[in-house]
C-alpha atoms as a PDB file:
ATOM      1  CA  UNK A   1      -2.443-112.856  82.565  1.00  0.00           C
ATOM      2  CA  UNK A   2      -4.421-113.601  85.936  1.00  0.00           C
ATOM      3  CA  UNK A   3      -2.799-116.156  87.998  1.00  0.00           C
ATOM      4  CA  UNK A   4      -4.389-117.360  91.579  1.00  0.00           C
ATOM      5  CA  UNK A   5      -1.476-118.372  94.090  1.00  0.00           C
ATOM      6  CA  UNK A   6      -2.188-119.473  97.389  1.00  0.00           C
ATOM      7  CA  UNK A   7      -1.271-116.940 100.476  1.00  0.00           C
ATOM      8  CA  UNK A   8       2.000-119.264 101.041  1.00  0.00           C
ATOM      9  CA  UNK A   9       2.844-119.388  97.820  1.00  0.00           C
ATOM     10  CA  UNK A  10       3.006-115.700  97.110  1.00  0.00           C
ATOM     11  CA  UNK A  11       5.036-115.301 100.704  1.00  0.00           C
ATOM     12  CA  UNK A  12       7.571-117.505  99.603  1.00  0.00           C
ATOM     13  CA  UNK A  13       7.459-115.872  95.790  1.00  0.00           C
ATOM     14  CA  UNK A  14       8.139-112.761  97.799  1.00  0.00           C
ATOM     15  CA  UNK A  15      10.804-113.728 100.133  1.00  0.00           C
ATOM     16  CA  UNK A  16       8.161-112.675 102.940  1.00  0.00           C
ATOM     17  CA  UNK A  17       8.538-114.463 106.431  1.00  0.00           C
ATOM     18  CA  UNK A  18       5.248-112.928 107.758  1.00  0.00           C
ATOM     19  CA  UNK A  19       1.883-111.818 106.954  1.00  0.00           C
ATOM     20  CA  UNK A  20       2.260-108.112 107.364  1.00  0.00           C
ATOM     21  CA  UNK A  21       3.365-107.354 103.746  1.00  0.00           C
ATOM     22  CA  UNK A  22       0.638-109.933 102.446  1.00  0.00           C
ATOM     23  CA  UNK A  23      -2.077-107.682 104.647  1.00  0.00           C
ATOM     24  CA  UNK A  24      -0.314-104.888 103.134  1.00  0.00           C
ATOM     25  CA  UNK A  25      -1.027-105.472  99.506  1.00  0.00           C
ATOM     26  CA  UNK A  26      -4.199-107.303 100.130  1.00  0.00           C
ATOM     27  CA  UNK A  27      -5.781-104.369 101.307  1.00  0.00           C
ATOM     28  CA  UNK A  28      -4.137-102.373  98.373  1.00  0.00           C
ATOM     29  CA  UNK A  29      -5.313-104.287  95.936  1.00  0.00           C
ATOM     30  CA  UNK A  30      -8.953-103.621  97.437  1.00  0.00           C
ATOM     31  CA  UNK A  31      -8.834-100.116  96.833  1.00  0.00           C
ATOM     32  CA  UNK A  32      -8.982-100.199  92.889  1.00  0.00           C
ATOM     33  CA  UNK A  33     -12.022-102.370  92.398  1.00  0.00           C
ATOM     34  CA  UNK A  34     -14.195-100.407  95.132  1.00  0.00           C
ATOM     35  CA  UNK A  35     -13.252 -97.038  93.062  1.00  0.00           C
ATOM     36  CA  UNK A  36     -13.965 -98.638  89.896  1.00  0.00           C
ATOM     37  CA  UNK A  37     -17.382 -99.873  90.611  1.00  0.00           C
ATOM     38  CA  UNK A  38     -18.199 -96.721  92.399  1.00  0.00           C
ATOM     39  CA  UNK A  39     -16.952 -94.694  88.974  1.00  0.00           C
ATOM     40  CA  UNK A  40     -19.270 -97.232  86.784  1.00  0.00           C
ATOM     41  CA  UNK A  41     -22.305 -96.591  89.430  1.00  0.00           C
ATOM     42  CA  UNK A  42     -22.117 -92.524  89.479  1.00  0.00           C
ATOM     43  CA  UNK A  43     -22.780 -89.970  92.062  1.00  0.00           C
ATOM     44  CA  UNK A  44     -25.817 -91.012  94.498  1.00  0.00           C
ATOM     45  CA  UNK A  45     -25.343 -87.604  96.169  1.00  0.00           C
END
């Protein structure tokens, strides 16, 4: 199941008091789609 919370919402899911977790995972999180479209497009080299 997908769910969209908002950036305060998640913090206060989380028990977080600032952003620098949120940044944290955010830029995780960005890691798996960028290596799965690069897998689906192939080598260009």
């Amino acid at each position: 199941m997908d769910v969209a919370l908002s950036e305060g919402a998640l913090m206060r899911l989380m028990g977080w008091t600032d952003r620098s977790m949120l940044d944290l995972y955010g830029k995780d999180l960005q890691v798996e789609p960028a290596f799965e479209a690069r897998c689906r497009r192939g080598n260009v080299y």
